[in-house]
N, C-alpha and C. Protein backbone atom coordinates (compact mmCIF):
# COMPACT_ATOMS: atom_id res chain seq x y z
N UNK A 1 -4.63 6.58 -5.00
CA UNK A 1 -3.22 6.30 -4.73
C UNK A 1 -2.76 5.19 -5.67
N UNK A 2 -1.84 5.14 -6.07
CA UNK A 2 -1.22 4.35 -6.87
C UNK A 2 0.00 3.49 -5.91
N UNK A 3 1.02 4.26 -5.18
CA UNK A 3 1.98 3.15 -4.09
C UNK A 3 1.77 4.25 -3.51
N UNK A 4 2.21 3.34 -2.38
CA UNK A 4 2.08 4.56 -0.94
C UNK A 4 3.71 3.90 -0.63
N UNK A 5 4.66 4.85 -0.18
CA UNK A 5 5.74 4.35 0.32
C UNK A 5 6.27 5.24 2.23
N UNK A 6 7.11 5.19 2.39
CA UNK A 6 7.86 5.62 3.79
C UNK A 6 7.31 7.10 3.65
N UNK A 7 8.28 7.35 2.61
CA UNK A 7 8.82 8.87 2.05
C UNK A 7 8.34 9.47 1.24
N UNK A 8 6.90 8.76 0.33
CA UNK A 8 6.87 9.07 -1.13
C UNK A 8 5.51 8.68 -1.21
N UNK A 9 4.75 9.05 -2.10
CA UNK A 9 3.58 8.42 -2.58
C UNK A 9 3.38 8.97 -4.22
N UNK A 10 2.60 8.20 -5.12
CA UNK A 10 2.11 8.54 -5.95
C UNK A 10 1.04 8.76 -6.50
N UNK A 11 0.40 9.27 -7.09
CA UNK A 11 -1.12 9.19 -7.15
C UNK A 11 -1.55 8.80 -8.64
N UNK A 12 -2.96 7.74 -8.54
CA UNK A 12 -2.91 6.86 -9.63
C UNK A 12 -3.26 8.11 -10.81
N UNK A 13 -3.64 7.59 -11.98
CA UNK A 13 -4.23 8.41 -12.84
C UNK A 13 -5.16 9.13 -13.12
N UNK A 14 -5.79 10.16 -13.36
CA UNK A 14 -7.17 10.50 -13.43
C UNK A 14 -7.96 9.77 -14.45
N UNK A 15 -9.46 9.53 -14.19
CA UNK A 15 -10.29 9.97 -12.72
C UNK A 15 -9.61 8.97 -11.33
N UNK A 16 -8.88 7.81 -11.59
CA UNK A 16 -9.18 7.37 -10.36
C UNK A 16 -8.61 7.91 -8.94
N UNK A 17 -7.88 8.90 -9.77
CA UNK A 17 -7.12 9.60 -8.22
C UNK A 17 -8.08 10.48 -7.19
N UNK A 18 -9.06 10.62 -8.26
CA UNK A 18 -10.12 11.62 -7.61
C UNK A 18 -11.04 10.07 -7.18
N UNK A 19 -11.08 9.40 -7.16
CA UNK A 19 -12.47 8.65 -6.73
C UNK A 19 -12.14 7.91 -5.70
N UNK A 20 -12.19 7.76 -4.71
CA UNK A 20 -11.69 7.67 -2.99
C UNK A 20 -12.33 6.89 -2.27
N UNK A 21 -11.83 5.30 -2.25
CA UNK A 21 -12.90 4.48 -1.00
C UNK A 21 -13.50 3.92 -2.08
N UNK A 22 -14.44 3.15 -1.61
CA UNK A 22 -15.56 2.50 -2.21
C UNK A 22 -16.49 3.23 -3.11
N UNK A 23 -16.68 2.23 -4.44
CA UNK A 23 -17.27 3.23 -5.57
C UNK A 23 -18.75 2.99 -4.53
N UNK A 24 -20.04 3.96 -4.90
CA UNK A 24 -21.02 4.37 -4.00
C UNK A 24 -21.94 2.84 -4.63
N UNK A 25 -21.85 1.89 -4.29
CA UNK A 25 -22.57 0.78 -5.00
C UNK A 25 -23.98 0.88 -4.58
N UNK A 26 -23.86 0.75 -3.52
CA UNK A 26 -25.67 1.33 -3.06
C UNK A 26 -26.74 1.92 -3.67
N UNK A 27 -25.60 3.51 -4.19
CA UNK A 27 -26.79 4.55 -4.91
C UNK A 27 -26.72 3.89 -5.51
N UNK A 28 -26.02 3.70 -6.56
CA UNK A 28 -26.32 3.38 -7.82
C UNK A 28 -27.38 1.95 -8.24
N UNK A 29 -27.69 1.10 -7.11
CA UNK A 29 -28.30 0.27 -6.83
C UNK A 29 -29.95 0.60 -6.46
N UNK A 30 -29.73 1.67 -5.88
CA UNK A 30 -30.84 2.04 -5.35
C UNK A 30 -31.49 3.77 -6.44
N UNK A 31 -30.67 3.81 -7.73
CA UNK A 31 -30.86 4.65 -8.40
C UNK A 31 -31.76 4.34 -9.66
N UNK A 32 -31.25 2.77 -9.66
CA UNK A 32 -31.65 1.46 -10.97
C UNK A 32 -32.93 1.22 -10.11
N UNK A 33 -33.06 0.94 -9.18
CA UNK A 33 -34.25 0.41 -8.63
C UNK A 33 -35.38 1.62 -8.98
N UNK A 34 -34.92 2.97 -8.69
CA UNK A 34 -35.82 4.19 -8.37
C UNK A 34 -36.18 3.85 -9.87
N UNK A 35 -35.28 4.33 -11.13
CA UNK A 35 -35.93 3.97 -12.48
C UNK A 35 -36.48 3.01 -12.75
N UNK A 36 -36.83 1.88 -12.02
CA UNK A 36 -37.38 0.49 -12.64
C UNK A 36 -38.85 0.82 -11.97
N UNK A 37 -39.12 1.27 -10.99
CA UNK A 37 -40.14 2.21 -10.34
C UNK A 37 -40.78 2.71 -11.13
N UNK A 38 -40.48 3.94 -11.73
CA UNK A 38 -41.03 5.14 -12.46
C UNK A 38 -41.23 4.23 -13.85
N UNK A 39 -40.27 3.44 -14.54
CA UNK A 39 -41.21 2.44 -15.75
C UNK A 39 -42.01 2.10 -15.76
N UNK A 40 -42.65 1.10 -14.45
CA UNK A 40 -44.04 0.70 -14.19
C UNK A 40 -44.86 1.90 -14.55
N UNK A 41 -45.08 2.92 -14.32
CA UNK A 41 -45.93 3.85 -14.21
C UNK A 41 -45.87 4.71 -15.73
N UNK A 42 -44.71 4.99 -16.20
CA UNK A 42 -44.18 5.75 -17.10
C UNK A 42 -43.67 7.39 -17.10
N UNK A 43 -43.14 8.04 -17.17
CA UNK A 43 -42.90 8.96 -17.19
C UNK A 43 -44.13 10.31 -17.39
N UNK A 44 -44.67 10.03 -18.85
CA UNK A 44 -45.59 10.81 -18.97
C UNK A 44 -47.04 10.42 -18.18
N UNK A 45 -47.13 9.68 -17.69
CA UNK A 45 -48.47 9.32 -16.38
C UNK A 45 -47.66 9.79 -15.42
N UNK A 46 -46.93 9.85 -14.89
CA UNK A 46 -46.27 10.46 -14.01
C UNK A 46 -46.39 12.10 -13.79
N UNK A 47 -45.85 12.50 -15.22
CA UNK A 47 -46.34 14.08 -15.24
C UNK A 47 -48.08 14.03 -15.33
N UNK A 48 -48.77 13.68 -16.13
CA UNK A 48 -49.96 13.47 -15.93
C UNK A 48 -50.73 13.76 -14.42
N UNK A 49 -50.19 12.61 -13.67
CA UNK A 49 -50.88 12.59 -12.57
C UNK A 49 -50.37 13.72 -12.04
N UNK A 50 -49.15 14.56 -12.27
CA UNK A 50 -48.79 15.62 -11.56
C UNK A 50 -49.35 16.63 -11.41
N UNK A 51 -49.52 17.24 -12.95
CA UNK A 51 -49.93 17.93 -13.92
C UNK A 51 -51.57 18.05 -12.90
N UNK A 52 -52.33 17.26 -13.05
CA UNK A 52 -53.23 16.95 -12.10
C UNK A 52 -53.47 17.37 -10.72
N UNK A 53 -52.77 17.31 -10.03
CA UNK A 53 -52.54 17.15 -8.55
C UNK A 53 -52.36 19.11 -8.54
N UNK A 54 -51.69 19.68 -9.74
CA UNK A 54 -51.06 21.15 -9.10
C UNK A 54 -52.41 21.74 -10.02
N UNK A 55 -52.67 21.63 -11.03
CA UNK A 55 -54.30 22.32 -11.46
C UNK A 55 -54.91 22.35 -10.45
N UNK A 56 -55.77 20.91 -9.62
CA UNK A 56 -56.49 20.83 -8.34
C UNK A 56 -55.83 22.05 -7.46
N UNK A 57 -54.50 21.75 -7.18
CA UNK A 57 -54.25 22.76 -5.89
C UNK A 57 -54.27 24.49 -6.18
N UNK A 58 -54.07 24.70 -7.95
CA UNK A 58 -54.32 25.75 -8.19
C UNK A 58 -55.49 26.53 -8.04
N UNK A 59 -56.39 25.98 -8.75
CA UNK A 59 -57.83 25.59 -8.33
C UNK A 59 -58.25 26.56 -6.94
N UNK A 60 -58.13 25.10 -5.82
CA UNK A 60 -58.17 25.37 -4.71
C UNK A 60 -57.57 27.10 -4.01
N UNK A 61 -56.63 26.93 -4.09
CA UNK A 61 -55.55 27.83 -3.87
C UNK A 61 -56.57 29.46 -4.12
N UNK A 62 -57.36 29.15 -5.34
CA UNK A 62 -57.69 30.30 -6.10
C UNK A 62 -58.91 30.57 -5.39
N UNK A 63 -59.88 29.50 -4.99
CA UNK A 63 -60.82 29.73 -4.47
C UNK A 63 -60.73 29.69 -2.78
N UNK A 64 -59.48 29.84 -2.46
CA UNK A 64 -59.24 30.28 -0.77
C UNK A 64 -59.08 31.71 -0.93
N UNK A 65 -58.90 32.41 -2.00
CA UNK A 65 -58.79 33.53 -1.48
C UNK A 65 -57.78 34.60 -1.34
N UNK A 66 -57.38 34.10 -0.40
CA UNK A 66 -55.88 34.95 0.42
C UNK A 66 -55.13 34.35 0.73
N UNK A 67 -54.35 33.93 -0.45
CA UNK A 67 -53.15 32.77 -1.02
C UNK A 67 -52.49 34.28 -2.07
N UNK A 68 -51.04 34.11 -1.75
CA UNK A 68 -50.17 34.49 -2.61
C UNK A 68 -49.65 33.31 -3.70
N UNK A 69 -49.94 32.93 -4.75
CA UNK A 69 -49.31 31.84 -5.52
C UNK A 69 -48.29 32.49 -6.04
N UNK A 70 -46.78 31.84 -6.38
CA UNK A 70 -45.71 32.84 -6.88
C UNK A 70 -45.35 31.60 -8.56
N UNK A 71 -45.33 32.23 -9.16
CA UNK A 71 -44.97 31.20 -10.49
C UNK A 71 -46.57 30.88 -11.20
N UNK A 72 -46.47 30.63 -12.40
CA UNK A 72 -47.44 30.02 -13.37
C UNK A 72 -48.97 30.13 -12.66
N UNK A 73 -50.24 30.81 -13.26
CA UNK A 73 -50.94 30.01 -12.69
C UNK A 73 -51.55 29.23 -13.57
N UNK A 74 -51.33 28.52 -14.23
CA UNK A 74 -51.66 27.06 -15.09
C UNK A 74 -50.32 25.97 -14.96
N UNK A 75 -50.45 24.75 -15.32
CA UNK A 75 -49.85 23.86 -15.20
C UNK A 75 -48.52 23.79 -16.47
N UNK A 76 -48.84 24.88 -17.61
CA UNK A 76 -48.39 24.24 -19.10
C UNK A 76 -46.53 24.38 -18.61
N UNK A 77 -46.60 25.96 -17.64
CA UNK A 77 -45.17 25.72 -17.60
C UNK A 77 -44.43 26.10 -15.92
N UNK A 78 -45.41 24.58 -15.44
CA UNK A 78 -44.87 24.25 -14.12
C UNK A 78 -44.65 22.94 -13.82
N UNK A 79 -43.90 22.50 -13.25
CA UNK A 79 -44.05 21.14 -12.71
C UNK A 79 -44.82 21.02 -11.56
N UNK A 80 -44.62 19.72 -10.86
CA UNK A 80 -45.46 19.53 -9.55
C UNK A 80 -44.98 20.12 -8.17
N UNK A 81 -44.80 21.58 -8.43
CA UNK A 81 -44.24 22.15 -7.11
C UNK A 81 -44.82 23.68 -7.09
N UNK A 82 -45.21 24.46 -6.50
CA UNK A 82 -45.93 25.22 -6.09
C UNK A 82 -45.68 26.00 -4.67
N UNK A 83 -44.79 27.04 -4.96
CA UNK A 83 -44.33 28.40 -3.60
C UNK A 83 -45.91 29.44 -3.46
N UNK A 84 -45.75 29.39 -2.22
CA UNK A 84 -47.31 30.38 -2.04
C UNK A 84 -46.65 30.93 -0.30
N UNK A 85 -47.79 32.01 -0.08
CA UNK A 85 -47.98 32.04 0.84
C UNK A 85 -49.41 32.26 1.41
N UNK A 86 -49.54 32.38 2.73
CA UNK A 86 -51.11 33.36 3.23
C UNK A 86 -50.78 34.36 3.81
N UNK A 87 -51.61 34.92 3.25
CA UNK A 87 -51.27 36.71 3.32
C UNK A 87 -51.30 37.28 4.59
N UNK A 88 -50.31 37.38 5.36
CA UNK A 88 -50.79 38.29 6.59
C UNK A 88 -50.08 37.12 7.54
N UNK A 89 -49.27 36.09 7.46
CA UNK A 89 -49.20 34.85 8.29
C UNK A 89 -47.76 34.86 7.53
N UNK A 90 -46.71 34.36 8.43
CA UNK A 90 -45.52 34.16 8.12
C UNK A 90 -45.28 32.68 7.66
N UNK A 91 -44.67 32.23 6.48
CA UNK A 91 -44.44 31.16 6.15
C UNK A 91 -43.94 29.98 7.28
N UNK A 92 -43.11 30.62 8.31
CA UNK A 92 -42.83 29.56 8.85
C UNK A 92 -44.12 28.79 10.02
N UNK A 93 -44.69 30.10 10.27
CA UNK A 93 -45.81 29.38 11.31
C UNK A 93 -47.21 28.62 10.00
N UNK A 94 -47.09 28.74 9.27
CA UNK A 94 -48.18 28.00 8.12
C UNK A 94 -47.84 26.77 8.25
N UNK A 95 -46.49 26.74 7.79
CA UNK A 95 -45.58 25.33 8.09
C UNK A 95 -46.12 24.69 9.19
N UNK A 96 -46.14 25.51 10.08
CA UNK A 96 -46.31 24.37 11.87
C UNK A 96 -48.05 23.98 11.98
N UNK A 97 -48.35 25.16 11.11
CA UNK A 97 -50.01 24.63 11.38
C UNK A 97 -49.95 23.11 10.10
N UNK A 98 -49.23 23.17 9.28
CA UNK A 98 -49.41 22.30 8.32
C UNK A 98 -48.80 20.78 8.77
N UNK A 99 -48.11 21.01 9.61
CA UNK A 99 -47.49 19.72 10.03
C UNK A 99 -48.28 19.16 11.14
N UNK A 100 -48.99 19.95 11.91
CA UNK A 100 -49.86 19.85 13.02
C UNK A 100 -50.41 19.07 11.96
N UNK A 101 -50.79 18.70 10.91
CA UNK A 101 -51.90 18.33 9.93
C UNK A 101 -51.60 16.81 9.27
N UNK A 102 -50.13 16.73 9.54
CA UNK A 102 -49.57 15.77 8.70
C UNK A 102 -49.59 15.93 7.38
N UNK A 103 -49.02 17.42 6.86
CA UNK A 103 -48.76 17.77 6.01
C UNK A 103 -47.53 17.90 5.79
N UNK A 104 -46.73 17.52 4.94
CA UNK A 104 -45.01 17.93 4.83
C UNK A 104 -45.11 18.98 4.55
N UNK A 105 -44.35 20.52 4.29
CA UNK A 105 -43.81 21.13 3.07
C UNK A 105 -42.39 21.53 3.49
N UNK A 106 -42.35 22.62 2.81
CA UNK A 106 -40.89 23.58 2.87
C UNK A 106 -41.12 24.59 2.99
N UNK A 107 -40.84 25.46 4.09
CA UNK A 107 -40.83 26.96 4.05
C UNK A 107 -39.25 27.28 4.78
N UNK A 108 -38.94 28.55 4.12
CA UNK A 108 -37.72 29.75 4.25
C UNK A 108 -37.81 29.86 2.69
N UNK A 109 -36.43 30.16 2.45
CA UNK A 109 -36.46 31.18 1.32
C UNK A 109 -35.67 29.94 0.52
N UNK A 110 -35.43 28.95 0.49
CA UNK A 110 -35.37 27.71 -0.46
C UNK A 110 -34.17 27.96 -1.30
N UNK A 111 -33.09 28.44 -0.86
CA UNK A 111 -31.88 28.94 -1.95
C UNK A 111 -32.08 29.97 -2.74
N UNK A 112 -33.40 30.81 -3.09
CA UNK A 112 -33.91 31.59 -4.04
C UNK A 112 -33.95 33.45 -3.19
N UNK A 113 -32.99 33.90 -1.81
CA UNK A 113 -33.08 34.98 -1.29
C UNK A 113 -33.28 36.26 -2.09
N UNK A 114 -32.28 35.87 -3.51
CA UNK A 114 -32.51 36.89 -4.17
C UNK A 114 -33.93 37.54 -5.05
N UNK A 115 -34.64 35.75 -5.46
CA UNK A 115 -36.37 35.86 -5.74
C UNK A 115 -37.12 36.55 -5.13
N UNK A 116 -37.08 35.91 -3.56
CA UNK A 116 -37.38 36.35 -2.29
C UNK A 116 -37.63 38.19 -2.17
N UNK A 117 -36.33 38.46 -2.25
CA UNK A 117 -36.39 40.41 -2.46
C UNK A 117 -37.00 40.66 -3.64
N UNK A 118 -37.03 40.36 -4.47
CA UNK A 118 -37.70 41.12 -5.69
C UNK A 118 -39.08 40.77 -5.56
N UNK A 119 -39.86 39.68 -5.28
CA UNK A 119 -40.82 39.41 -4.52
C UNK A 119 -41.56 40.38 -3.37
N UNK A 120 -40.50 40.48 -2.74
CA UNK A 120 -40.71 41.36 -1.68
C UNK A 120 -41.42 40.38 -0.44
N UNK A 121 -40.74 39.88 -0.51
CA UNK A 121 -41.34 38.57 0.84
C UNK A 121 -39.94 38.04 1.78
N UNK A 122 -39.99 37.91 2.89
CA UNK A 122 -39.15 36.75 3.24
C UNK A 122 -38.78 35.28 3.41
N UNK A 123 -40.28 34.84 3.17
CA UNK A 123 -39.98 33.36 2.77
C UNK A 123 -41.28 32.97 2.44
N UNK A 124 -41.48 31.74 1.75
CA UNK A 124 -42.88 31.16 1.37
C UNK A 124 -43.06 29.55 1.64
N UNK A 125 -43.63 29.08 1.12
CA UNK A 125 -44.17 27.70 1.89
C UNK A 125 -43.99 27.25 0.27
N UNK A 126 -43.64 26.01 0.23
CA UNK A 126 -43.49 25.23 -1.06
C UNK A 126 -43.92 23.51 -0.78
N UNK A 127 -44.89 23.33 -2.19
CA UNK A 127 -45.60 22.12 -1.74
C UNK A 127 -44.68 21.52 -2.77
N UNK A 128 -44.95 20.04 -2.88
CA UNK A 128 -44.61 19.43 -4.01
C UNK A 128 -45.01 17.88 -4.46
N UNK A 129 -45.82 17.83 -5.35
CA UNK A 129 -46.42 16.84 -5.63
C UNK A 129 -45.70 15.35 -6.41
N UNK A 130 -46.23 14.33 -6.02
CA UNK A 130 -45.68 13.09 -6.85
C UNK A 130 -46.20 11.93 -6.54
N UNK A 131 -45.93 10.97 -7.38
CA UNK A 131 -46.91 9.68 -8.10
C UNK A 131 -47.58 9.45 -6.66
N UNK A 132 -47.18 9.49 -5.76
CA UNK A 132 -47.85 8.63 -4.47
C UNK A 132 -49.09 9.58 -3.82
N UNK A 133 -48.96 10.85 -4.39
CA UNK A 133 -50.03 11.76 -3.41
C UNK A 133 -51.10 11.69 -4.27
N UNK A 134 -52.62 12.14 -3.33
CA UNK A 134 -53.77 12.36 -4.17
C UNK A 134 -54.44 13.52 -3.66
N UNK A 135 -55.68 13.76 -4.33
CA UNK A 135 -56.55 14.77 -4.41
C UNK A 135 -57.05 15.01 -3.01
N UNK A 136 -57.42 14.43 -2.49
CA UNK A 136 -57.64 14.40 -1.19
C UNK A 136 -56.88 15.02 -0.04
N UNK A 137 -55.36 14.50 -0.22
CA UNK A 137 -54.35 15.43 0.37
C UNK A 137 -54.34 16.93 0.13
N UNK A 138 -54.42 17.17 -0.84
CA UNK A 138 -54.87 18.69 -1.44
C UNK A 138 -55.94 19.72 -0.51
N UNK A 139 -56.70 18.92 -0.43
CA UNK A 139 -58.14 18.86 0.00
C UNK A 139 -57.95 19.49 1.67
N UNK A 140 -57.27 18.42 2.35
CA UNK A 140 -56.78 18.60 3.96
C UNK A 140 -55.76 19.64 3.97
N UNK A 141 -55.16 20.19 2.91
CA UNK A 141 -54.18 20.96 3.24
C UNK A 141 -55.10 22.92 2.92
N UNK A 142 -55.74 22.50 2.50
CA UNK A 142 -56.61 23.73 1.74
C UNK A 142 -57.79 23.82 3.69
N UNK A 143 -58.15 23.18 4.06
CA UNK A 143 -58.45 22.70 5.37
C UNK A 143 -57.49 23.14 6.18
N UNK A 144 -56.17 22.76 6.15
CA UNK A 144 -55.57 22.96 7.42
C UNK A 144 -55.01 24.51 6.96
N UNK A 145 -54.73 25.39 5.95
CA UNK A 145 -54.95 26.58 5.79
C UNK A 145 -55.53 27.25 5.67
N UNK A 146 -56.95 26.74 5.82
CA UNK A 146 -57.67 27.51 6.62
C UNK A 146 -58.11 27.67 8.10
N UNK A 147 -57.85 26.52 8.56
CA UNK A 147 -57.33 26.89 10.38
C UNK A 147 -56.62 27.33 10.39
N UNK A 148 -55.31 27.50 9.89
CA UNK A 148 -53.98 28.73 10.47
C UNK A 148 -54.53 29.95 9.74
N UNK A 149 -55.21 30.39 8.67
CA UNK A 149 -55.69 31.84 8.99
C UNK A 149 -56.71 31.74 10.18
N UNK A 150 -57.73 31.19 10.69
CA UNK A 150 -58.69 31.57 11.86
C UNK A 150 -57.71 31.65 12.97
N UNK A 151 -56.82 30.88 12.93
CA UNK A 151 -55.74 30.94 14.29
C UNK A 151 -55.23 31.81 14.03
N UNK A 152 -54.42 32.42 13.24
CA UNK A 152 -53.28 33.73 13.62
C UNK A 152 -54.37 35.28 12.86
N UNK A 153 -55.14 34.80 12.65
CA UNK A 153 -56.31 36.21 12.30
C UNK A 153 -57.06 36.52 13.10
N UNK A 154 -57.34 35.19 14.09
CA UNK A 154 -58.19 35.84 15.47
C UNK A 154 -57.26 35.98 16.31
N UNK A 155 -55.98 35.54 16.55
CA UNK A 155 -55.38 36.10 17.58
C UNK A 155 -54.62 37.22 17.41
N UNK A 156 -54.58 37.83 16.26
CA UNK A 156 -54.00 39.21 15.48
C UNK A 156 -55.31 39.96 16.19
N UNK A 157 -56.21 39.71 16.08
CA UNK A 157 -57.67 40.59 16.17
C UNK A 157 -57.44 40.58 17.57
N UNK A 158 -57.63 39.81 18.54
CA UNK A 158 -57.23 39.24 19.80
C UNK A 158 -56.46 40.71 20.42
N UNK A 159 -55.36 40.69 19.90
CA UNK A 159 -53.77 41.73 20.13
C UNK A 159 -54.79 42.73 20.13
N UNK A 160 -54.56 43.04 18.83
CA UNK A 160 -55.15 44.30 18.24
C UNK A 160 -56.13 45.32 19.76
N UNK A 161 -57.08 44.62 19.97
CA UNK A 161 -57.99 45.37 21.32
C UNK A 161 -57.41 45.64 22.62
């Protein structure tokens, strides 16, 4: 706004007519901080350690078996994030065994529905790695997917009779 009157108002010039209230001082405070963060460490140790973390889980992943991995299976042209599923187990109950675990992830179909159909899936589980996680976490999650196949494969078997 530029005057506000009875009858009338005007509006200041662009951009500022579009920028409304308080400029966001916070983020941007807390955006400088996030980059002064990632300097300590550097960028490329950053991918490094990433780079790291999704080989291991590829790895892993490969030697469980009955893992759908969707994207790359090498690191050269992935970042630290990784959609999968287990075969025969719906993404969202993987999820609940994974959190039972104190595992984060993401499962549904992640904005990507149309991937999703050509895929031929309805949703997958998505991990995602960064500077703070380690090998170990990997480790418990490769663990806790394999209790949710013994859980929903023996109680499929269970039904089944």
């Amino acid at each position: 706004i530029n005057q506000v009157g009875r009858n009338a108002s005007t509006w200041a010039d662009t951009p500022q007519k579009f920028e409304a209230g308080t400029p966001a001082v916070a983020e941007v405070f807390g955006l400088m901080k996030a980059l002064e963060y990632l300097e300590i460490f550097g960028i490329s140790e950053i991918q490094k350690h990433e780079n790291e973390l999704t080989s291991h889980a590829l790895k892993k992943f490969n030697d469980l078996g009955d893992i759908e991995v969707y994207g790359p299976q090498n690191t050269v042209d992935r970042a630290g994030v990784v959609s999968f599923n287990l075969r025969n187990i719906h993404a969202h109950d993987v999820a609940q065994i994974l959190d039972e675990f104190g595992i984060a992830v993401r499962a549904g179909h992640h904005c990507t529905q149309i991937l999703h159909k050509i895929l031929g899936i309805v949703a997958s589980v998505r991990i995602s790695f960064g500077l703070y996680n380690q090998k170990f976490e990997i480790d418990r999650l490769i663990y806790a997917l394999e209790k949710a196949r013994r859980i929903f494969v023996f109680d499929k078997k269970n039904n089944d009779d």
